[in-house]
N, C-alpha and C. Protein backbone atom coordinates (compact mmCIF):
# COMPACT_ATOMS: atom_id res chain seq x y z
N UNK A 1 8.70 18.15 6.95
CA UNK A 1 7.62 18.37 6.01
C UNK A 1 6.31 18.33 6.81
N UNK A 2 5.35 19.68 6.63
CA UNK A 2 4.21 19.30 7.55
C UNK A 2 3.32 18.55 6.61
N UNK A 3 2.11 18.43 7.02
CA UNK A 3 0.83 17.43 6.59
C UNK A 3 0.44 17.82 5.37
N UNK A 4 -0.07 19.33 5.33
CA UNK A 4 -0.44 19.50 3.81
C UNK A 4 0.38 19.45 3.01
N UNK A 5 1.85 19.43 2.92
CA UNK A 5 3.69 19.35 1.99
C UNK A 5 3.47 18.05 1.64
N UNK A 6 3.15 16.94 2.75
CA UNK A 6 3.68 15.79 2.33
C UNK A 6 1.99 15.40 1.09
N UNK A 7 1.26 15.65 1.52
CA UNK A 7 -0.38 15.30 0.77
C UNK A 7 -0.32 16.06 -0.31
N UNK A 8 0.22 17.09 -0.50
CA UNK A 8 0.30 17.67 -1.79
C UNK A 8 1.45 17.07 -2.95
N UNK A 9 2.37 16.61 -2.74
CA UNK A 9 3.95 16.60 -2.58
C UNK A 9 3.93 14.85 -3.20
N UNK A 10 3.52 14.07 -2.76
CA UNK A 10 3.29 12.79 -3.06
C UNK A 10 2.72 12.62 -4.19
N UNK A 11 3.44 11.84 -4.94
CA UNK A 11 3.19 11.29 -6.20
C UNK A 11 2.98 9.46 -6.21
N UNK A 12 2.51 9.23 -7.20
CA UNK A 12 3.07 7.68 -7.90
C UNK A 12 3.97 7.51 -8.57
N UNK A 13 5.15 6.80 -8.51
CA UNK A 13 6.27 6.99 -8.64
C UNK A 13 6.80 5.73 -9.40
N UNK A 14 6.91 5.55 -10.78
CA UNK A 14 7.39 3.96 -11.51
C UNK A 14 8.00 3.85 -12.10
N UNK A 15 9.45 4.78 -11.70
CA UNK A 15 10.48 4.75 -12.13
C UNK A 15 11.73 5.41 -10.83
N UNK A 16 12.62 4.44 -10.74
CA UNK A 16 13.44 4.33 -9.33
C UNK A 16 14.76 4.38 -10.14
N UNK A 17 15.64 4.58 -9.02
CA UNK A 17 17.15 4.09 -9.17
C UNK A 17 16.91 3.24 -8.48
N UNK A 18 18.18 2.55 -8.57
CA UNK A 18 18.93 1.50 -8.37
C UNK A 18 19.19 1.08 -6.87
N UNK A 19 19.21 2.10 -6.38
CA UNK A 19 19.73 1.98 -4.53
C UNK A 19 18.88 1.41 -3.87
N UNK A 20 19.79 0.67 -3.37
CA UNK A 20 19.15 -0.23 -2.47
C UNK A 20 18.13 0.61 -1.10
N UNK A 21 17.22 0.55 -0.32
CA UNK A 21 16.92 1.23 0.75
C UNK A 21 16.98 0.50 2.06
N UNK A 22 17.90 1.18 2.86
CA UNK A 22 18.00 0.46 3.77
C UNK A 22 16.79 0.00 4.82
N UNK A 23 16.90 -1.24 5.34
CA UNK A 23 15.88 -1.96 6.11
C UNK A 23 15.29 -1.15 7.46
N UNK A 24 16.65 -0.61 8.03
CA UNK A 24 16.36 0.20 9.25
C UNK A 24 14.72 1.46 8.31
N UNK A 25 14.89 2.22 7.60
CA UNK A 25 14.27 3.04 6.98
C UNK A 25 12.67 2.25 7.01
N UNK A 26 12.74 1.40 6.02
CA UNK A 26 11.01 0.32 6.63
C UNK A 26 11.02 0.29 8.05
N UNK A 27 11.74 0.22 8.74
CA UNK A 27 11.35 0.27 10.28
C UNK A 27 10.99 1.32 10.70
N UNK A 28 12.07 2.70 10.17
CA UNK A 28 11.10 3.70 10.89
C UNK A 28 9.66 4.14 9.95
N UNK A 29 9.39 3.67 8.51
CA UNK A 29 8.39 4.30 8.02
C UNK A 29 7.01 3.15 8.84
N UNK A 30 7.29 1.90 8.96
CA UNK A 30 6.30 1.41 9.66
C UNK A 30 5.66 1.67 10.92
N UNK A 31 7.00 2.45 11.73
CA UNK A 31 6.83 2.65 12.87
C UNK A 31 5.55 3.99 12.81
N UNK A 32 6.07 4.73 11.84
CA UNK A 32 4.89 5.95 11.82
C UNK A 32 3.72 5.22 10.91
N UNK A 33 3.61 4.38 10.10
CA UNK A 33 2.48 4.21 9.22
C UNK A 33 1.19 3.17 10.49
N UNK A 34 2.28 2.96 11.43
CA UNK A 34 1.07 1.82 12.25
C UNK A 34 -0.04 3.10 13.71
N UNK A 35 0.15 4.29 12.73
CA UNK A 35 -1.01 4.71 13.40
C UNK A 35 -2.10 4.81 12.45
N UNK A 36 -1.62 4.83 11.38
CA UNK A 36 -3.34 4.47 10.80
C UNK A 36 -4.21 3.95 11.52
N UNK A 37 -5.93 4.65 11.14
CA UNK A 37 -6.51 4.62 11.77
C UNK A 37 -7.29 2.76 11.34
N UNK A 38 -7.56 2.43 12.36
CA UNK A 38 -8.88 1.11 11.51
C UNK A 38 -9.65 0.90 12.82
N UNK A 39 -10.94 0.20 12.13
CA UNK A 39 -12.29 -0.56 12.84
C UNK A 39 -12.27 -0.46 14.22
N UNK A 40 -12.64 -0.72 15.07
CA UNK A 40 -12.12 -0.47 16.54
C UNK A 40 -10.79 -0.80 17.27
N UNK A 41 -9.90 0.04 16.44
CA UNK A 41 -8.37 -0.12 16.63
C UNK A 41 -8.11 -1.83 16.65
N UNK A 42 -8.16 -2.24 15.07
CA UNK A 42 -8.19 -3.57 15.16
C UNK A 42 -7.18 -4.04 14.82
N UNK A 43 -6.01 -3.11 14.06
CA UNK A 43 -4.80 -2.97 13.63
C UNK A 43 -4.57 -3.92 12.62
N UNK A 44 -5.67 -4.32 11.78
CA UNK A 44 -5.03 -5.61 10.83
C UNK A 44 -4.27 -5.52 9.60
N UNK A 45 -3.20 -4.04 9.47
CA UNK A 45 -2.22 -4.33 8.48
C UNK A 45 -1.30 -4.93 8.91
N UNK A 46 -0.42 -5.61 8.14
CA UNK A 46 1.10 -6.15 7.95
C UNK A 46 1.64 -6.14 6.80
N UNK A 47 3.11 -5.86 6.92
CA UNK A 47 3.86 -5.14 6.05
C UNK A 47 4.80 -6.08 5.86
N UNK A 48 4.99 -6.51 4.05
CA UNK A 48 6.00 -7.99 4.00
C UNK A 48 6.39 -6.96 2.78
N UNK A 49 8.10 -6.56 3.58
CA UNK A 49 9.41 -6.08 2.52
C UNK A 49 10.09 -6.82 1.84
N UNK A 50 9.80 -7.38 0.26
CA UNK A 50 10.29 -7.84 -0.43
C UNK A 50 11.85 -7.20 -1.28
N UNK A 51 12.95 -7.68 -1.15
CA UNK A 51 13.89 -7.01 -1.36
C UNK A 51 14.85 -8.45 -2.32
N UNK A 52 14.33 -9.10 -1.94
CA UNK A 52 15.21 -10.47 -2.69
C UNK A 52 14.63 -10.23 -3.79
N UNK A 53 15.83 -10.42 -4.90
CA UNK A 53 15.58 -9.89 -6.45
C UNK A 53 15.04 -11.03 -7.09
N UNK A 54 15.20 -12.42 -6.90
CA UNK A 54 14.26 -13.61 -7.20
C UNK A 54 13.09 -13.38 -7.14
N UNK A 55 12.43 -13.11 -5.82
CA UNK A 55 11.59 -13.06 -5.62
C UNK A 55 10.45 -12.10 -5.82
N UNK A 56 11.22 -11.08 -6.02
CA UNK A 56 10.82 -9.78 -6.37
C UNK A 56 10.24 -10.22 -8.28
N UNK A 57 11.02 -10.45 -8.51
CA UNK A 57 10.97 -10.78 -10.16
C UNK A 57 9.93 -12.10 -10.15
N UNK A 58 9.56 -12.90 -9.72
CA UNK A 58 8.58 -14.01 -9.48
C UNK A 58 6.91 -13.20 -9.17
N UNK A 59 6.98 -12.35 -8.24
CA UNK A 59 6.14 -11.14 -8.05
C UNK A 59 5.93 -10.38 -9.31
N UNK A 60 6.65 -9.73 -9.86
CA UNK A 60 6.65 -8.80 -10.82
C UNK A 60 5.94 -9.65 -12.34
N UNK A 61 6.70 -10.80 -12.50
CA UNK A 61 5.95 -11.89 -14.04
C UNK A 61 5.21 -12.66 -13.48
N UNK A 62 5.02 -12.80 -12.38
CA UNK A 62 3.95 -14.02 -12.18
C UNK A 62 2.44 -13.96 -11.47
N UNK A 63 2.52 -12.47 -10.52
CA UNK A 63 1.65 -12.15 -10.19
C UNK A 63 0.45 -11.03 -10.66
N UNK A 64 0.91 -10.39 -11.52
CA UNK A 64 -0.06 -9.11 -11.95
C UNK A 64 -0.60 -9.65 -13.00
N UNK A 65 -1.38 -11.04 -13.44
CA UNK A 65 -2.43 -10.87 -13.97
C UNK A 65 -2.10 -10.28 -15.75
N UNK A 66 -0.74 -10.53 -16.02
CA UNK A 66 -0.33 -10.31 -17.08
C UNK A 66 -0.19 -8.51 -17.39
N UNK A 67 -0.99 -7.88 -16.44
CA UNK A 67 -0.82 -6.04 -16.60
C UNK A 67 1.02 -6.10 -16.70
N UNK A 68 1.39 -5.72 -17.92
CA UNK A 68 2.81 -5.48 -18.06
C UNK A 68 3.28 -3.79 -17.71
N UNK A 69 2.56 -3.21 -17.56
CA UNK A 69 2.79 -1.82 -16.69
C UNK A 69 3.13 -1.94 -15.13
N UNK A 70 2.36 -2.99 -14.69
CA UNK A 70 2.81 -3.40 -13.11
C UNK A 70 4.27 -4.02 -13.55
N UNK A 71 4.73 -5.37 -13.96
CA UNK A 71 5.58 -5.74 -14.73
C UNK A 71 6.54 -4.84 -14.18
N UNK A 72 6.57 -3.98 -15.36
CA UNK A 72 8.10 -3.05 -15.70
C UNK A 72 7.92 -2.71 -14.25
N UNK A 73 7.03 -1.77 -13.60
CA UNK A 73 7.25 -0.72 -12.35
C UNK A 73 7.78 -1.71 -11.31
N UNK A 74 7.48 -3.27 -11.32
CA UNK A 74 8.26 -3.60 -10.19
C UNK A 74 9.58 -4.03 -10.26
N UNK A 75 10.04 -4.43 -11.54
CA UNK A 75 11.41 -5.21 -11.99
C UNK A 75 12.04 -4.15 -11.12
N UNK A 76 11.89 -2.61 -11.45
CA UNK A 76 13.20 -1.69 -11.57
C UNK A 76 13.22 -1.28 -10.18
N UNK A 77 11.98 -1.77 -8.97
CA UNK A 77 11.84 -0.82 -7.69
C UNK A 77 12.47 -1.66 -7.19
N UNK A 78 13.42 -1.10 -6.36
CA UNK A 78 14.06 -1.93 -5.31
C UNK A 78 13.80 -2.74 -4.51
N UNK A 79 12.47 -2.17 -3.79
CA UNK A 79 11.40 -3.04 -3.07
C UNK A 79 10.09 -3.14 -3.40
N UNK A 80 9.60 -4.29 -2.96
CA UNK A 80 8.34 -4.34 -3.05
C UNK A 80 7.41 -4.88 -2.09
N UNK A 81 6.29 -3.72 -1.69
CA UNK A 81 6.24 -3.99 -0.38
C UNK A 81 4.80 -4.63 -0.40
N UNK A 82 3.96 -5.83 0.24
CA UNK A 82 2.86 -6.22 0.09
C UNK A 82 2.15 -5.71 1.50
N UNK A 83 1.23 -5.40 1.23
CA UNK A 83 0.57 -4.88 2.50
C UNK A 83 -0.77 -5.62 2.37
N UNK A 84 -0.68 -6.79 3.94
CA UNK A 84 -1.73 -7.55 3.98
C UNK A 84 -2.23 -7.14 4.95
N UNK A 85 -4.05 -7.69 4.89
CA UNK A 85 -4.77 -7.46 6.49
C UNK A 85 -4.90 -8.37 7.16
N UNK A 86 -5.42 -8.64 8.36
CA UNK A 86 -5.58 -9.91 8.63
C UNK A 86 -7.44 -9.87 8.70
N UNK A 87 -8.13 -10.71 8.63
CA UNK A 87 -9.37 -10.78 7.99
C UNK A 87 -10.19 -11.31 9.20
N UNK A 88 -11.52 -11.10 8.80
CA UNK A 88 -12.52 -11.24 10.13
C UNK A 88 -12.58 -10.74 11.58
N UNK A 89 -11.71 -9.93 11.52
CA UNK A 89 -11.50 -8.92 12.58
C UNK A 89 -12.13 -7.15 12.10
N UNK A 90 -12.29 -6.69 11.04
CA UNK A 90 -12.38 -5.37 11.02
C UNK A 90 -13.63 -5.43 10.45
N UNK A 91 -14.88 -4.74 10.92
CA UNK A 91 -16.13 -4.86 10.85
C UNK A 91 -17.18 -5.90 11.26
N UNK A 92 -16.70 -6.98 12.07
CA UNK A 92 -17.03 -7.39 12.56
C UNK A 92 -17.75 -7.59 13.68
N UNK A 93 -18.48 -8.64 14.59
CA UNK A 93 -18.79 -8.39 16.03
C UNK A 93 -18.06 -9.87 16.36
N UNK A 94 -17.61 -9.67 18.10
CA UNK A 94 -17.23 -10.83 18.43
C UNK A 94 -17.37 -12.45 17.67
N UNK A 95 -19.03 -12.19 17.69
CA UNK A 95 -19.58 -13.54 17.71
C UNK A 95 -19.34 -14.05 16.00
N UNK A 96 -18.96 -13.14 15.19
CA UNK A 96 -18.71 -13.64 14.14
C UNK A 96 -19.55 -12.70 12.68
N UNK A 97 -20.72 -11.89 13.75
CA UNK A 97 -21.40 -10.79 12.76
C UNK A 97 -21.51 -9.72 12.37
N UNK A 98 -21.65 -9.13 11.28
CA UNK A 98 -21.25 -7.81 10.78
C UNK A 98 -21.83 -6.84 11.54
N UNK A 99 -21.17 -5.75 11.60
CA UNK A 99 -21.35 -4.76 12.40
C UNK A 99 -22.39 -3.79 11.73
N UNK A 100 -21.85 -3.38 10.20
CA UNK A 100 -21.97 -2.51 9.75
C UNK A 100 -22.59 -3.55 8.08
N UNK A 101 -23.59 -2.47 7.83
CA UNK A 101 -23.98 -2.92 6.23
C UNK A 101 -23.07 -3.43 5.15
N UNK A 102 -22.20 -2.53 5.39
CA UNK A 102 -20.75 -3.12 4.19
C UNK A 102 -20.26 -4.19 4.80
N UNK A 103 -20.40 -5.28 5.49
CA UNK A 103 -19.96 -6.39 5.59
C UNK A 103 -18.50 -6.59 5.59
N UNK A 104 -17.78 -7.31 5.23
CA UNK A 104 -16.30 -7.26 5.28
C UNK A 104 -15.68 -6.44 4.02
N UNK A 105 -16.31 -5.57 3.91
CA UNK A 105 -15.47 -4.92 2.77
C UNK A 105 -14.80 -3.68 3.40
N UNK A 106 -15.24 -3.43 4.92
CA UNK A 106 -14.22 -2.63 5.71
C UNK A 106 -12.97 -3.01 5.82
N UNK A 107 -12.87 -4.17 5.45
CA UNK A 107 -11.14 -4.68 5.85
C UNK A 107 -11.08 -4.17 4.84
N UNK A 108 -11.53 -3.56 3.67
CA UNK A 108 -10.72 -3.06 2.38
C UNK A 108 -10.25 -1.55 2.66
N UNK A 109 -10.99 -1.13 3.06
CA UNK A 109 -11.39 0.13 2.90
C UNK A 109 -10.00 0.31 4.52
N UNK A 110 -10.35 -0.60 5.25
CA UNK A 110 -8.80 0.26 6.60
C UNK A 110 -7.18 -0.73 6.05
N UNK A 111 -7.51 -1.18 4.87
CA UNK A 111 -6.38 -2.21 4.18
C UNK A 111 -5.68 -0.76 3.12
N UNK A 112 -7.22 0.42 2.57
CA UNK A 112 -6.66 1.60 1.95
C UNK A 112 -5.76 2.15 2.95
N UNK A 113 -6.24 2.52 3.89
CA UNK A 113 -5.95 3.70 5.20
C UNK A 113 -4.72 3.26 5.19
N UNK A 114 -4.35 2.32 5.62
CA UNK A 114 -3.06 1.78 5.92
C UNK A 114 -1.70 1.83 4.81
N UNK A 115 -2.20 1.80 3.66
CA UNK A 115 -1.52 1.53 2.20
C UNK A 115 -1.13 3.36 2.39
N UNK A 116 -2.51 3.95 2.25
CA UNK A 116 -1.90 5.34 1.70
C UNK A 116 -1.13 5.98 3.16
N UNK A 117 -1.63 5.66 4.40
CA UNK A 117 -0.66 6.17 4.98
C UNK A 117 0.90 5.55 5.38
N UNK A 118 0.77 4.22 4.60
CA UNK A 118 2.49 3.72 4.46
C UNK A 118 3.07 4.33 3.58
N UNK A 119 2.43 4.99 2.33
CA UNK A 119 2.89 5.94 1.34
C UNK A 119 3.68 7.18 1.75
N UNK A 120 2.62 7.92 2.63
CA UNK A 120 2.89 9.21 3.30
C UNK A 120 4.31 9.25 3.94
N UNK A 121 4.09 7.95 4.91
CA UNK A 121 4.62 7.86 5.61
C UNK A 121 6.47 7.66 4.95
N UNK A 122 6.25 7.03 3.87
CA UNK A 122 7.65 6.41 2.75
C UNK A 122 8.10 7.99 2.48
N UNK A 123 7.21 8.96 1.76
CA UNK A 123 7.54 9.92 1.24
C UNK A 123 8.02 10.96 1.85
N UNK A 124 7.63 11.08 3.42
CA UNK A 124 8.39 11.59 4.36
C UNK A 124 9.90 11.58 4.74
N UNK A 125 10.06 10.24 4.29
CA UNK A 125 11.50 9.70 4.40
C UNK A 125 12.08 9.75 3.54
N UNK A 126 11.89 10.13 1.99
CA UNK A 126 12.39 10.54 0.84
C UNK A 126 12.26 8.93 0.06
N UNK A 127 11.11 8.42 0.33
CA UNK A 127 11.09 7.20 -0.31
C UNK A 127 9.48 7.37 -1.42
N UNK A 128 9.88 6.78 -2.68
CA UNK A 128 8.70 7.10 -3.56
C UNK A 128 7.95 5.79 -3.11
N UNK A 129 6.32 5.59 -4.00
CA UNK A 129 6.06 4.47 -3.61
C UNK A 129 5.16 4.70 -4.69
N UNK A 130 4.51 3.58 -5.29
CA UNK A 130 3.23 3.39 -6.24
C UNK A 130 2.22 2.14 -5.86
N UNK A 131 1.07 2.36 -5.74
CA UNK A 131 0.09 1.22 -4.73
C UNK A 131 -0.16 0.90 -6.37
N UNK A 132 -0.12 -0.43 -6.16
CA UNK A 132 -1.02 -1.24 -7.13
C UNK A 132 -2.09 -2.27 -7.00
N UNK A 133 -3.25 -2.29 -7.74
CA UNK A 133 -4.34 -3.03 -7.38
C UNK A 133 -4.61 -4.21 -8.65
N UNK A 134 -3.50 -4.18 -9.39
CA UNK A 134 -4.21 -5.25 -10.23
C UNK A 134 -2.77 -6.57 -9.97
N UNK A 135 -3.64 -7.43 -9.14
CA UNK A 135 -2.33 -8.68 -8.76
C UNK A 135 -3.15 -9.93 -8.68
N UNK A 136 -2.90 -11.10 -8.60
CA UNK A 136 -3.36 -12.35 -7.78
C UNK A 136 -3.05 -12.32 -6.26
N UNK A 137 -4.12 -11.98 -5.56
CA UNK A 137 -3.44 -12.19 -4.17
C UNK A 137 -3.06 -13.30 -3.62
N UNK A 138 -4.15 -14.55 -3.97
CA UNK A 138 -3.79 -16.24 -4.15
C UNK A 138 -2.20 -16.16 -4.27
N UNK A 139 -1.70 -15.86 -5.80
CA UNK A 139 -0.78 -16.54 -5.93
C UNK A 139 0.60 -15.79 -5.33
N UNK A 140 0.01 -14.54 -4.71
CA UNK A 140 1.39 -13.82 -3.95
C UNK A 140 1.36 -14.36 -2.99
N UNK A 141 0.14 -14.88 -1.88
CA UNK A 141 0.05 -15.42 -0.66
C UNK A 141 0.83 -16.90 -0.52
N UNK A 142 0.50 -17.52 -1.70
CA UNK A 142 1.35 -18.66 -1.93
C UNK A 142 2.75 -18.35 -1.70
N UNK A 143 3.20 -17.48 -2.38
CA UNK A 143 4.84 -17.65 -2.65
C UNK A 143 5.22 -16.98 -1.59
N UNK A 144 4.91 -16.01 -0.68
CA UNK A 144 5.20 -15.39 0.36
C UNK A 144 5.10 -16.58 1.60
N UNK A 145 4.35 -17.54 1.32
CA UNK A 145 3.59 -18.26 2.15
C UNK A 145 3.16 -17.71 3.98
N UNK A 146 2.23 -16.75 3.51
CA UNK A 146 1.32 -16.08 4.52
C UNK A 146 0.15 -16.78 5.10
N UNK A 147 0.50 -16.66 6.69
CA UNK A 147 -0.56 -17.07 7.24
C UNK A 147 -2.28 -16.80 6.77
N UNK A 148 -2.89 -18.06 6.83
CA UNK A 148 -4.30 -17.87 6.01
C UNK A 148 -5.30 -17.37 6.76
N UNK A 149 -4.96 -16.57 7.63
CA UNK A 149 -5.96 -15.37 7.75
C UNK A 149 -5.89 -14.10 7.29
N UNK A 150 -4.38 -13.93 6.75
CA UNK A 150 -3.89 -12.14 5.87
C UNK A 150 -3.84 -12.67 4.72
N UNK A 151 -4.79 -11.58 4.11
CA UNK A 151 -5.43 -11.58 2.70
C UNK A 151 -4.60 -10.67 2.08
N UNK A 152 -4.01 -10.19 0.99
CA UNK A 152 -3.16 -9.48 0.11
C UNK A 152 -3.95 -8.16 -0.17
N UNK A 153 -3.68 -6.80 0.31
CA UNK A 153 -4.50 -6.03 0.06
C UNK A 153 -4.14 -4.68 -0.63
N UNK A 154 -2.88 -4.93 -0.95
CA UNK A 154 -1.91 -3.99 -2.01
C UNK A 154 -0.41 -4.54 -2.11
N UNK A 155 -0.58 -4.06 -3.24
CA UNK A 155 0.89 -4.33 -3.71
C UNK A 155 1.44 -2.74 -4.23
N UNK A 156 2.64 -2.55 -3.09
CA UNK A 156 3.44 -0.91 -3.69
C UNK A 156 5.24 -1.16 -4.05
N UNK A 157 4.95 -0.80 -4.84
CA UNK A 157 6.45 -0.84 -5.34
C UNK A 157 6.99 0.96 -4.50
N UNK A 158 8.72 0.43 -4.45
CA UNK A 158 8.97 1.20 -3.43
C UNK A 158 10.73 1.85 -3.82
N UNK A 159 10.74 3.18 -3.79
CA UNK A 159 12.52 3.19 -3.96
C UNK A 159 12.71 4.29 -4.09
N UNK A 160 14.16 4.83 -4.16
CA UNK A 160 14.19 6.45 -4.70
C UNK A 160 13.79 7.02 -5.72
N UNK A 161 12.70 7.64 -5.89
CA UNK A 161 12.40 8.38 -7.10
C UNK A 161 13.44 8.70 -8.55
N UNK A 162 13.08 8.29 -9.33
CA UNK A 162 14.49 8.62 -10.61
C UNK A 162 13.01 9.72 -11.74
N UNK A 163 12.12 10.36 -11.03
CA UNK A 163 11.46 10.94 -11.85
C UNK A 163 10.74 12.00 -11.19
N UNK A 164 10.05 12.77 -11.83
CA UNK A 164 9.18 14.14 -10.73
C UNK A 164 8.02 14.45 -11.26
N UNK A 165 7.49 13.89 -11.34
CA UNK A 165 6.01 14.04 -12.41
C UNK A 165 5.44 15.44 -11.06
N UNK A 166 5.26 16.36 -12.22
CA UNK A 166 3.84 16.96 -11.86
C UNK A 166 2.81 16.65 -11.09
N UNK A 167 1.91 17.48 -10.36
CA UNK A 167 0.65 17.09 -10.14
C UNK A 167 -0.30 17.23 -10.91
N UNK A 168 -0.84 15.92 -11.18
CA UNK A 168 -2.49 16.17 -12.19
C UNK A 168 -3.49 16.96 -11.83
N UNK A 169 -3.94 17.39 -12.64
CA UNK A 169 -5.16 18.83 -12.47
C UNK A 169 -5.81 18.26 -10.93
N UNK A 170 -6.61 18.54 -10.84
CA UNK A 170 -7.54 18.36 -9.57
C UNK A 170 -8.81 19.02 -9.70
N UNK A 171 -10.08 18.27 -8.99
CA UNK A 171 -11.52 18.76 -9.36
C UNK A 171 -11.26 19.75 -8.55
N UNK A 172 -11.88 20.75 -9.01
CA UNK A 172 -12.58 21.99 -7.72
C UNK A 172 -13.10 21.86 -6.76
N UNK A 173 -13.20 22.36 -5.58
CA UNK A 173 -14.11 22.06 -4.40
C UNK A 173 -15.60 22.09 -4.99
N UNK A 174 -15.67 22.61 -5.49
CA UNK A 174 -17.39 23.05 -6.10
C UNK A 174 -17.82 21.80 -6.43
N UNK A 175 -16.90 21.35 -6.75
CA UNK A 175 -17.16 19.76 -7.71
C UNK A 175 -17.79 18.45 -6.50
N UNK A 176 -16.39 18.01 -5.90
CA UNK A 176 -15.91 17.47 -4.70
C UNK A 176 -16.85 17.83 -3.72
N UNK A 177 -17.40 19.12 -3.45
CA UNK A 177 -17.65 19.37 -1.94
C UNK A 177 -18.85 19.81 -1.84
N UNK A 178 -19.91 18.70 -1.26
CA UNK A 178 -20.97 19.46 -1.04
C UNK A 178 -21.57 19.63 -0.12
N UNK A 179 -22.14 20.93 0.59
CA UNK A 179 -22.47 21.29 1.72
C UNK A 179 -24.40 21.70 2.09
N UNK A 180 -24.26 21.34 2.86
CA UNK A 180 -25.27 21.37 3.69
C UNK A 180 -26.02 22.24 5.12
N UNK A 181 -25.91 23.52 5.43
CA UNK A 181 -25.78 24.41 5.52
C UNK A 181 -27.61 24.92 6.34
């Protein structure tokens, strides 16, 4: 699949079968998702594959903040994958000061980069994925018990597609794109 197949081609996906995905498969989609780009190649994603169905289900009722749409989409995904950053490293300067005006909200923004290209990267491999943003990161960091410098910076549910949704309309370039000339 080339670049524009897979960017066109990718959906959100919140409804899976049943099959399990094998572990080797997260290895090779990480292996391609850890070129995402970040801050001066600061590399602060990490990728925690949740596959234990306890735990998965402890995630699913205990962490989203009561959103029962997250809920259902994670009970049924096989995996669930948390993608943390590690913090005070991306936009930063050595000594401890911001580089850039946005302050640490670059770790959000290369915490996206990383999420959507673990997506890409899933869907390449015939794996669906759906990023979700409404969670407690507190209380996932707890139960994962993650080192307290990686902050929780998506939660994607993950598995074989059991659905094919369409693509939603899309703005026009006219809209989207403005030039300067």
């Amino acid at each position: 699949m080339n670049a524009k197949e897979c960017l066109e081609t990718r959906r959100s996906i919140r409804k899976y079968k049943t099959n399990a995905i094998p572990m080797e498969v997260f290895d090779e989609i990480v292996e391609t998702a850890k070129y995402a780009p970040s801050w001066k190649n600061t590399q602060i994603a990490r990728y925690h594959v949740v596959t234990n169905p306890a735990l998965k289900e402890k995630i699913a009722n205990d962490c989203v903040c009561g959103f029962t749409f997250n809920t259902k989409t994670l009970l049924q995904a096989p995996a669930i994958v948390i993608l943390t950053y590690v913090t005070k490293r991306c936009g930063y300067e050595r000594d401890g000061s911001f580089t850039t005006s946005k302050g640490d909200r670059w770790e959000m923004f290369d915490a996206g980069i990383a999420a959507q290209t673990f997506c890409l990267a899933a869907h390449n491999k015939g794996i669906a994925t759906c990023i979700m943003g409404i969670f407690d990161d507190q209380k996932i960091a707890d139960l994962l018990n993650l080192p307290e410098d990686q902050i929780v910076g998506a939660v994607i549910a993950a598995g074989y597609a059991d659905q094919a949704p369409e693509a939603p309309a899309r703005k026009g370039s006219d809209i989207v794109l403005t030039k300067y000339e």
